[in-house]
Protein backbone atom coordinates (compact mmCIF):
# COMPACT_ATOMS: atom_id res chain seq x y z
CA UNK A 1 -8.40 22.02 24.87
CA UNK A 2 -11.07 20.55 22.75
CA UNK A 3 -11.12 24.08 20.69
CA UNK A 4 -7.69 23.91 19.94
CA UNK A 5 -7.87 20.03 19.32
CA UNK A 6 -10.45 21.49 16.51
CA UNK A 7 -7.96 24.30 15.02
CA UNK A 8 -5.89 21.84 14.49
CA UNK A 9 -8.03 19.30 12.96
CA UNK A 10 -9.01 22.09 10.65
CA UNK A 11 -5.08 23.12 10.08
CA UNK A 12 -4.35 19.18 8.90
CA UNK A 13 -7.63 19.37 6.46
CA UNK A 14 -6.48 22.62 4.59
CA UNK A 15 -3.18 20.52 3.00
CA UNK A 16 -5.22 18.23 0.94
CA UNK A 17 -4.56 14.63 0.89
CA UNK A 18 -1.75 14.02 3.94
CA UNK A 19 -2.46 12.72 6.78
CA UNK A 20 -0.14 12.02 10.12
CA UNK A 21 -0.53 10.20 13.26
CA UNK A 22 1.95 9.52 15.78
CA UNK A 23 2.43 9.33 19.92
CA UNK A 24 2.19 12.60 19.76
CA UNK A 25 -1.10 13.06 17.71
CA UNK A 26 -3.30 9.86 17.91
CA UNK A 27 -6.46 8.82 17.24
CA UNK A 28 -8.62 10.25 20.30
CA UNK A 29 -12.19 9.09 20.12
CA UNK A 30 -12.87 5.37 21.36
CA UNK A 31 -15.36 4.72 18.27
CA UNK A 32 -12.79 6.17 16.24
CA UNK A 33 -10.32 3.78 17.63
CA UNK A 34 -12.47 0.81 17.18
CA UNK A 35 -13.25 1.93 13.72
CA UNK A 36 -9.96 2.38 12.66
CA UNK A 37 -8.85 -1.40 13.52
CA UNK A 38 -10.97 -2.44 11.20
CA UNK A 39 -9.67 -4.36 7.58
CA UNK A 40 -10.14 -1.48 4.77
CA UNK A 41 -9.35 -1.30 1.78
CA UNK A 42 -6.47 1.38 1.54
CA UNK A 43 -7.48 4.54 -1.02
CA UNK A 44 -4.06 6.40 -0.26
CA UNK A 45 -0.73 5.29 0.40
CA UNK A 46 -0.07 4.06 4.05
CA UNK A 47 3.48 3.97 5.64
CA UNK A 48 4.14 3.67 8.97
CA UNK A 49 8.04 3.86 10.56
CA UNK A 50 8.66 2.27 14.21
CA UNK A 51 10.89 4.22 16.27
CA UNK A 52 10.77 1.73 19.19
CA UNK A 53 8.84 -1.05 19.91
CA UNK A 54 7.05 -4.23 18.13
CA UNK A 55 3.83 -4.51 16.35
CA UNK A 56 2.22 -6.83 13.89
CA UNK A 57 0.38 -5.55 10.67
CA UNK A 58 -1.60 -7.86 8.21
CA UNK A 59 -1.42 -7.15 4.68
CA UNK A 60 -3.61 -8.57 2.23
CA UNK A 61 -4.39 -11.76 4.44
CA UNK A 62 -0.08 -12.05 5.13
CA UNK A 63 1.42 -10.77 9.03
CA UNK A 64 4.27 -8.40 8.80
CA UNK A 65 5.93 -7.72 11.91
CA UNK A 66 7.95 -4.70 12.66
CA UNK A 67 10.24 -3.48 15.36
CA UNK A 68 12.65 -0.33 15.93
CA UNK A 69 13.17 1.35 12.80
CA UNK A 70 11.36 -0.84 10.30
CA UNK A 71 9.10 0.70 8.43
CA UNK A 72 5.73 -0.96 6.12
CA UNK A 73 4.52 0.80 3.31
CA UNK A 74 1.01 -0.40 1.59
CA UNK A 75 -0.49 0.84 -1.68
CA UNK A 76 -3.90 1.69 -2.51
CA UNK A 77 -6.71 -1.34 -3.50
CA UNK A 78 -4.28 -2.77 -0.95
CA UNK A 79 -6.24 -4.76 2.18
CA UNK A 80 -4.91 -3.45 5.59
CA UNK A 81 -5.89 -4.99 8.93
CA UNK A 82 -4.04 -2.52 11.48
CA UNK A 83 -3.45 -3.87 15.48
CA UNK A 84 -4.18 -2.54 18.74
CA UNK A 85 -1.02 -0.04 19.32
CA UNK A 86 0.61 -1.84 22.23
CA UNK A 87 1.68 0.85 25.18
CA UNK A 88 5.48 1.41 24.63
CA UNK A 89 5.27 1.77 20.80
CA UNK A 90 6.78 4.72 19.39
CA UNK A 91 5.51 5.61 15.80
CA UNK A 92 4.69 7.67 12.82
CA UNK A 93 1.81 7.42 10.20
CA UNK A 94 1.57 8.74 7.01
CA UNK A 95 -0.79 8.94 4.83
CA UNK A 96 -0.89 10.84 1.56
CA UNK A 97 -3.18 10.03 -1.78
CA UNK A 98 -2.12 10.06 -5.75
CA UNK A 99 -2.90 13.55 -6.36
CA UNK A 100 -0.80 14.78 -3.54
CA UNK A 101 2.06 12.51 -5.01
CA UNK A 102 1.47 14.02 -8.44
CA UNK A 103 2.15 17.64 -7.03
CA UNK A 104 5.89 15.91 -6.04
CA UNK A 105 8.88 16.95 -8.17
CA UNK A 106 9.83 13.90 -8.75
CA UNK A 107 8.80 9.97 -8.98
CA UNK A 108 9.52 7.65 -5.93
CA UNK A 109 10.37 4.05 -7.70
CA UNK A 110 9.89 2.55 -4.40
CA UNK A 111 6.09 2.95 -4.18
CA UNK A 112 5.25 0.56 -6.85
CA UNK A 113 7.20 -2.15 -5.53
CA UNK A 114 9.48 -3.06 -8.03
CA UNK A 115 11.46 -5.89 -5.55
CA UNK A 116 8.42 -6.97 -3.95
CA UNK A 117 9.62 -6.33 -0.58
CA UNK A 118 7.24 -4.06 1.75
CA UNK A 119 9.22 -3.37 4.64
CA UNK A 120 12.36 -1.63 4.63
CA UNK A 121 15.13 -1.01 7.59
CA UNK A 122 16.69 2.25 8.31
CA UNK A 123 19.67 2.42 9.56
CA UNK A 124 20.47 4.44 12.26
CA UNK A 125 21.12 8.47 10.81
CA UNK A 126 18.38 7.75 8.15
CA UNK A 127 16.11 6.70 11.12
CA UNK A 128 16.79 9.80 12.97
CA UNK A 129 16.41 12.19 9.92
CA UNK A 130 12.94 10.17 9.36
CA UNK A 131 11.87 10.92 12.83
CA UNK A 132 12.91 14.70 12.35
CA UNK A 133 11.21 15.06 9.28
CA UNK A 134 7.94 13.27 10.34
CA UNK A 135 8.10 15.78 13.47
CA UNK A 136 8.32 18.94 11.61
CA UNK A 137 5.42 17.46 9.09
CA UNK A 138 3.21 16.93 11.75
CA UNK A 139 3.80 20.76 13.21
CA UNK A 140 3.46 22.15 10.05
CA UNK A 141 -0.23 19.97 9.37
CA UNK A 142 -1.24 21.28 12.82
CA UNK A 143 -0.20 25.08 12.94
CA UNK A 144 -2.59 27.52 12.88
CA UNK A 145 -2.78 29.42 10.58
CA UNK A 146 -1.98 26.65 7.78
CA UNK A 147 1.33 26.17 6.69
CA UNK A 148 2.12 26.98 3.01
CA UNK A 149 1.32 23.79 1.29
CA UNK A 150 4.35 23.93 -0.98
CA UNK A 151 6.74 24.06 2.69
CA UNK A 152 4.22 20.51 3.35
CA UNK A 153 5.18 18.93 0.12
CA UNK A 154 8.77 19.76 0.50
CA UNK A 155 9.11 17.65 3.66
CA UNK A 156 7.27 15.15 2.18
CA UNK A 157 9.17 14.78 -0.88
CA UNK A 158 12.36 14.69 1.52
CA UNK A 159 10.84 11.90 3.75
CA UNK A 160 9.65 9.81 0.53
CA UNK A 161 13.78 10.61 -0.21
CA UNK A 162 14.82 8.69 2.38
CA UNK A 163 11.90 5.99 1.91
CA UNK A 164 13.51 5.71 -1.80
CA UNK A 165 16.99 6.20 -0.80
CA UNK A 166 16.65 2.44 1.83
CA UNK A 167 14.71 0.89 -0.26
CA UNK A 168 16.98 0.54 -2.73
CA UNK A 169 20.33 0.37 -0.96
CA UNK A 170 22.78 -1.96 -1.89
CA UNK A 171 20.83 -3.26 -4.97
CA UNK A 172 21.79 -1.51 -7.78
CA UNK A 173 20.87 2.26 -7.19
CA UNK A 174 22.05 3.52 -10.61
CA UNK A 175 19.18 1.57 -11.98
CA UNK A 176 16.38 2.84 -10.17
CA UNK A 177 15.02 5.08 -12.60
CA UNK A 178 16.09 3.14 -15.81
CA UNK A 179 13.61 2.32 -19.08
CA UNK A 180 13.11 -1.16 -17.76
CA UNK A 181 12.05 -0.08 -14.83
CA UNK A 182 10.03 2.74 -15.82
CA UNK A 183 8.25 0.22 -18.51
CA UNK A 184 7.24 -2.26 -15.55
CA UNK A 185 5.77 0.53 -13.59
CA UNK A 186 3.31 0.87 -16.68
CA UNK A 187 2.80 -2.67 -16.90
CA UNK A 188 1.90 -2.55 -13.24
CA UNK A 189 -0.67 0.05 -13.99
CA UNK A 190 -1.87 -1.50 -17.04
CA UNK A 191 -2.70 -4.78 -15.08
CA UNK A 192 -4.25 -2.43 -12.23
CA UNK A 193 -6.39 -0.90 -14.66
CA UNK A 194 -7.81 -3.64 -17.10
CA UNK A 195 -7.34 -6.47 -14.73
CA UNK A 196 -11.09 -7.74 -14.66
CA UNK A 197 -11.00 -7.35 -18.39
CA UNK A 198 -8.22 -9.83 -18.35
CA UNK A 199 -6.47 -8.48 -21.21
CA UNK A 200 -3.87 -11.15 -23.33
CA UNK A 201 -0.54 -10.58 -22.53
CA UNK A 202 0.13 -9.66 -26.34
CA UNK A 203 -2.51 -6.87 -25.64
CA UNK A 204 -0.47 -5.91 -22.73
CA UNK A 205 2.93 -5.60 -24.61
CA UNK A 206 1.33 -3.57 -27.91
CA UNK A 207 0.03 -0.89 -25.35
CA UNK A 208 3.42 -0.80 -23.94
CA UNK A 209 4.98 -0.66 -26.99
CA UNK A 210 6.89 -3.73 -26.36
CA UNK A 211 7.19 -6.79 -27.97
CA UNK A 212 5.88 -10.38 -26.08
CA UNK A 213 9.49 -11.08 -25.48
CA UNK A 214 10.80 -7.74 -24.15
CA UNK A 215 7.62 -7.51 -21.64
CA UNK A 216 8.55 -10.67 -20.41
CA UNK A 217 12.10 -10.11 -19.49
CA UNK A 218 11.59 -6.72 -17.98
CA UNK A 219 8.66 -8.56 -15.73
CA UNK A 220 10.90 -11.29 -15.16
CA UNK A 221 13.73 -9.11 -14.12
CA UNK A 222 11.73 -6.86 -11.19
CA UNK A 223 8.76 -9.63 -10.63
CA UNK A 224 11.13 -12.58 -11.12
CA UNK A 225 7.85 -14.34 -12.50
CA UNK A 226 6.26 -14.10 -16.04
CA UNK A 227 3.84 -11.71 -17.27
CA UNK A 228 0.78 -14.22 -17.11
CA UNK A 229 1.73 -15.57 -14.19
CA UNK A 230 2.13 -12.15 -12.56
CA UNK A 231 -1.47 -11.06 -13.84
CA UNK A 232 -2.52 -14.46 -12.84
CA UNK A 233 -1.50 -13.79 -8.81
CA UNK A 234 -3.06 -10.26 -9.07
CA UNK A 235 -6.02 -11.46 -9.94
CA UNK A 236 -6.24 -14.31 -6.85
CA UNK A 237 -5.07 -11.69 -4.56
CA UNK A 238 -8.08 -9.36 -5.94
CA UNK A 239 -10.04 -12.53 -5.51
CA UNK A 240 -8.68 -13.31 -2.03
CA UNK A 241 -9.43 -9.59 -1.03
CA UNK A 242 -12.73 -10.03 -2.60
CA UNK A 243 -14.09 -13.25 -0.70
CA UNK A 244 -12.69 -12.02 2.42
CA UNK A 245 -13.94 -8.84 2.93
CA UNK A 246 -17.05 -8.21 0.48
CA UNK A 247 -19.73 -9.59 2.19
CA UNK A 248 -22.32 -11.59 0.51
CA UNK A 249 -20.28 -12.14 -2.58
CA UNK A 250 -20.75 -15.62 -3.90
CA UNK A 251 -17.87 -17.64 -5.62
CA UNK A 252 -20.05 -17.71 -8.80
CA UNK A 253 -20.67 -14.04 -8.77
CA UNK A 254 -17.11 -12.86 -8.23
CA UNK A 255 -15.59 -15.05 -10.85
CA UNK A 256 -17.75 -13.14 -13.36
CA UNK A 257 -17.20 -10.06 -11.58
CA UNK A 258 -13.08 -10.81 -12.23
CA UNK A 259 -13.81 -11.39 -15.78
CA UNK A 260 -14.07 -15.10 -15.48
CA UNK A 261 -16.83 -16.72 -18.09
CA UNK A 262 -16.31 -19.76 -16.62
CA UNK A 263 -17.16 -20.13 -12.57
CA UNK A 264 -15.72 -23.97 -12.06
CA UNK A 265 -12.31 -22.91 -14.13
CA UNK A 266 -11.93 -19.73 -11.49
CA UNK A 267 -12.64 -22.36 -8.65
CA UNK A 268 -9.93 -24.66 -9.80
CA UNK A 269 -7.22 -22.12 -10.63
CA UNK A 270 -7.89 -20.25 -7.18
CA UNK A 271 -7.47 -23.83 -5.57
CA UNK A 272 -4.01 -24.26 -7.23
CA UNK A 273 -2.56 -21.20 -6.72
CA UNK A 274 -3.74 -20.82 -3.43
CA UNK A 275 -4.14 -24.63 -2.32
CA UNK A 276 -7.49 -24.22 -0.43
CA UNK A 277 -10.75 -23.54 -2.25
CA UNK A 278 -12.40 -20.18 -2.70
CA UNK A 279 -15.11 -20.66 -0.66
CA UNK A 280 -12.80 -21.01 2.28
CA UNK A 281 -11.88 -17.54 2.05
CA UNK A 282 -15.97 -15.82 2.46
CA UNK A 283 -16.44 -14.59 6.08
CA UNK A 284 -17.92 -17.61 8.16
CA UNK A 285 -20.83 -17.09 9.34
CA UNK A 286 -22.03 -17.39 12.93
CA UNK A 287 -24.19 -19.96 13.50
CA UNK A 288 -24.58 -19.94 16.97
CA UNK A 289 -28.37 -17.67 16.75
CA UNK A 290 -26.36 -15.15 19.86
């Protein structure tokens, strides 16, 4: 048992960058199980689909709660604090990282959030192809020999299908890959990728080749906020994630760390966006001397 438990460990590893859990393949090791209850900041996409039952996720500080056929997906830099699985839950896990999404034949619009809406509901035939699919990735991760890694990515780019598919039902599919869209998925990144440099917005729309006015309606339409006002959240949510879950990290310290020059101006503006002050977010600290 615990030789083939190893084979198969050793199947999953040789497709790079996917990774499945379900009923059927958990977690085994207590330590492991403690370990992976834990709040961690995601490095690969996360999705998990109930197929019966009720659990509660929390996602960047926020509880999600899901039931039969809901499904969460979570991005990387994302915070995830998972729950103890409760008995009758029925589930799948995935997760897969950027350069296994890059080998994909095409994009998936629904990973980058563009309706700010992390849970999705399957209906009842997309549910069961899910489940099917999910099943026959997790045989082909654990065969031994290895499965051919371009049979693994075509399940996966069917699953990430359906994923697509419900997420956008009933809200305009014909514009899921359009130029608006595409452009606000590279504002996204842009903000991801300079957003302790805290770039002007005017910066933002020249290396989108956009003008101040265009960014802003395209962010408006799929953010239904501004573009300053959507950098402005990221950055209190980085802040938030910050404070809660890195330690020693002193309110001074991170504001410069975010790209602040001024400490007292952070404090205030992560006070009104957030209504409670940043210091209310660091770990407390047990006092008790136990």
């Amino acid at each position: 048992m615990q030789e083939q438990k190893g084979k198969n460990e050793r199947a999953q590893q040789d497709v790079p960058g996917i990774k499945i859990r379900s009923n059927d393949n958990p977690y085994h090791a207590p330590d492991m199980q403690s370990k992976v209850l834990q709040p961690r900041r995601l490095s690969a996409y996360f999705i998990i689909l109930i197929e019966s039952g009720t659990i509660t996720y929390n996602l960047d500080l926020q509880d999600i709660p899901l039931t039969d056929g809901q499904l969460l997906f979570a991005m990387p830099n994302q915070i995830l604090t998972p729950p103890a699985k409760p008995d009758n839950l029925k589930y799948f896990k995935l997760l897969f990282d950027e350069d296994t999404l890059a080998l994909l034949p095409q994009q998936f619009a629904f990973l980058v959030n563009p309706l700010n809406a992390q849970t999705l509901e399957l209906d009842t035939a997309a549910r069961e192809r899910a489940v099917t699919i999910f099943g026959i990735l997790n045989q082909l991760l654990q065969s031994d020999p290895p499965a051919d890694t371009e049979i693994v990515l075509a399940y996966l780019n069917l699953l990430l299908s359906e994923f697509n598919s419900a997420y956008f039902k009933n809200k305009g599919t014909a514009n899921i890959l359009n130029t608006n869209l595409s452009k606000f998925v590279e504002f996204k990144l842009v903000v991801e990728t300079y957003l302790t440099e805290q770039p002007s917005i005017n910066t933002i729309a020249e290396k989108l080749a956009l003008s101040p006015n265009s960014l802003y309606r395209i962010v408006k339409e799929y953010a239904g906020t501004s573009p300053k006002d959507y950098f402005t959240n990221r950055l209190i949510t980085e802040a938030q994630r910050r404070l809660r879950y890195s330690g020693n990290t002193s309110v001074k310290e991170l504001a410069y760390e975010l790209g602040f020059n001024d400490p007292d101006y952070f404090s205030r503006l992560f006070k009104k966006s957030t209504g409670k002050s940043a210091s209310d977010f660091l770990p407390k600290q047990d006092l008790s001397g136990k």
